[in-house]
C-alpha atoms as a PDB file:
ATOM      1  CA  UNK A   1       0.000   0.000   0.000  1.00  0.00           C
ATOM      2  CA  UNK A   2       1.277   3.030  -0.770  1.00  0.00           C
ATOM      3  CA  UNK A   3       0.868   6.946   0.690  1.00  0.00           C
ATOM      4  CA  UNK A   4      -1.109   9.274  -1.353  1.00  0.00           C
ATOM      5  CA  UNK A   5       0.973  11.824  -2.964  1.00  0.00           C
ATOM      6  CA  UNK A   6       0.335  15.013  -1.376  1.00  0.00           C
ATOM      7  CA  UNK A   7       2.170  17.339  -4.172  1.00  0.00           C
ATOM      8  CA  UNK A   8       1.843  16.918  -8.251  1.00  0.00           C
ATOM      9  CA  UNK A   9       5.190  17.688 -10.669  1.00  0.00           C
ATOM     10  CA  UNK A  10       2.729  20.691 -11.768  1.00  0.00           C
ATOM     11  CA  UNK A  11       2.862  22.050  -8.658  1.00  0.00           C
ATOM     12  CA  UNK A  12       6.708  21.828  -7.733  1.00  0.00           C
ATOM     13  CA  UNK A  13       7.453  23.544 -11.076  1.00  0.00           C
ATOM     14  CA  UNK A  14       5.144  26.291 -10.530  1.00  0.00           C
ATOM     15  CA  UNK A  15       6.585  27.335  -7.047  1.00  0.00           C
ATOM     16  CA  UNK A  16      10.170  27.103  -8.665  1.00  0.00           C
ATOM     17  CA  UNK A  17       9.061  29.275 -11.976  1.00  0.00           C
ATOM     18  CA  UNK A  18       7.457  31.900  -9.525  1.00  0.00           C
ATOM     19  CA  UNK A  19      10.545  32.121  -7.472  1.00  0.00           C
ATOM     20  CA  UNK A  20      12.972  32.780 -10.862  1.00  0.00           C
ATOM     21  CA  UNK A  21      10.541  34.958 -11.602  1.00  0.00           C
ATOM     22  CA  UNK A  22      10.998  36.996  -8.203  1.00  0.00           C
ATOM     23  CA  UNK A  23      14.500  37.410  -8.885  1.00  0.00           C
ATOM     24  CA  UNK A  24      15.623  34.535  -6.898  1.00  0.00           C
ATOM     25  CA  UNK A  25      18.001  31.885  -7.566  1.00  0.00           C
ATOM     26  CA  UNK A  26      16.910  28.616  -6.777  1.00  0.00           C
ATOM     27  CA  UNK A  27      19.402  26.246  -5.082  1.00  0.00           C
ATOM     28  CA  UNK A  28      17.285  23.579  -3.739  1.00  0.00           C
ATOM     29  CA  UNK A  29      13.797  22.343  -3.339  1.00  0.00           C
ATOM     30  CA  UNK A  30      12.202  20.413  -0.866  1.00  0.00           C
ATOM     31  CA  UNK A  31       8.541  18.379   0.083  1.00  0.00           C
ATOM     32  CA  UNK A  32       7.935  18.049   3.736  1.00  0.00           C
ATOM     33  CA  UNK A  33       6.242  15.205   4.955  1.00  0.00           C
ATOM     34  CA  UNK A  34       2.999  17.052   4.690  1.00  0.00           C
ATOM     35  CA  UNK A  35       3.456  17.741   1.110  1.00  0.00           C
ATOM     36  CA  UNK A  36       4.897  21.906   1.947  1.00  0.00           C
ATOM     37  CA  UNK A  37       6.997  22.619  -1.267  1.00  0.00           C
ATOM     38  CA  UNK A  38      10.214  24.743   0.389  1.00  0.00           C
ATOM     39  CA  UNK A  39      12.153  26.926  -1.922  1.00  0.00           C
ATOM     40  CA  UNK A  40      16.401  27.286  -0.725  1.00  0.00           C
ATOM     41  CA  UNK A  41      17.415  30.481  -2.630  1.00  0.00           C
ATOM     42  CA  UNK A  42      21.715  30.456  -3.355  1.00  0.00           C
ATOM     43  CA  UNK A  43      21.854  32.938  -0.582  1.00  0.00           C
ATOM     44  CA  UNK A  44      20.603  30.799   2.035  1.00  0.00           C
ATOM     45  CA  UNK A  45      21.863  27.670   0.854  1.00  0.00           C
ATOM     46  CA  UNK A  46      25.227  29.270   1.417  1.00  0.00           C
ATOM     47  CA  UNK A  47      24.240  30.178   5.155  1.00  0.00           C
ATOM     48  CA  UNK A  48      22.546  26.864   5.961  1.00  0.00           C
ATOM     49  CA  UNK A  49      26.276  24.684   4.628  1.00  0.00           C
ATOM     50  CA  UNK A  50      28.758  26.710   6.648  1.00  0.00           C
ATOM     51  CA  UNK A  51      27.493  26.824  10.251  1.00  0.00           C
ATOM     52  CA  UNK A  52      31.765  26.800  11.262  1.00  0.00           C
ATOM     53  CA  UNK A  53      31.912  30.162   9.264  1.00  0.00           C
ATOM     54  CA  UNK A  54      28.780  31.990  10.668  1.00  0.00           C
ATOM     55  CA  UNK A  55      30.157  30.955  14.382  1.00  0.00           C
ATOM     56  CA  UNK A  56      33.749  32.074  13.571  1.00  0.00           C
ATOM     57  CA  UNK A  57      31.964  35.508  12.726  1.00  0.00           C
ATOM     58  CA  UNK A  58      30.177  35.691  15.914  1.00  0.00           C
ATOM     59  CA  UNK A  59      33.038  34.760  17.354  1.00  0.00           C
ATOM     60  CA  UNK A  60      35.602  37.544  16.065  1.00  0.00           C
ATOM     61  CA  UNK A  61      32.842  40.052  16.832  1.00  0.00           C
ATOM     62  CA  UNK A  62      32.551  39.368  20.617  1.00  0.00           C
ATOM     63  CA  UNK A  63      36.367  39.857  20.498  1.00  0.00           C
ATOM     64  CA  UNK A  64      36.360  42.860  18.940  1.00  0.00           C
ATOM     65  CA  UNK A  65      33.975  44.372  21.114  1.00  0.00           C
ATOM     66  CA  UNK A  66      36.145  43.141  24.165  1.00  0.00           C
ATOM     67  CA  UNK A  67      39.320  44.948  22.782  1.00  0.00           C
ATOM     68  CA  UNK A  68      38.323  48.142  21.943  1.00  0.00           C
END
């Protein structure tokens, strides 16, 4: 027995065609569980793969504020 599908190809290609068409750039797609289509843009695809660089940042900035 299988699930239902709870999104159609249709659908999936019109959330990515409206998102080009707002100017993003789409890096990923995903369907939740509950069938929720979620559109990654590049910019935070980039944010989500390099947690090491985003703590470094934090990081250099409470040290900064501690020096001057």
């Amino acid at each position: 027995m299988g699930r239902r599908q709870t999104f159609t190809q249709a659908e999936v290609t019109r959330a990515i065609k409206a998102a080009t068409a707002a100017g993003m750039a789409v890096a990923r797609c995903e369907i939740t569980p509950d069938g929720a289509i979620v559109i990654s843009t590049e910019a935070t695809a980039k944010v989500q793969a390099d947690p090491l660089t985003e703590w470094r940042t934090r990081k250099d900035a409470r040290g900064a504020k501690g020096a001057a």
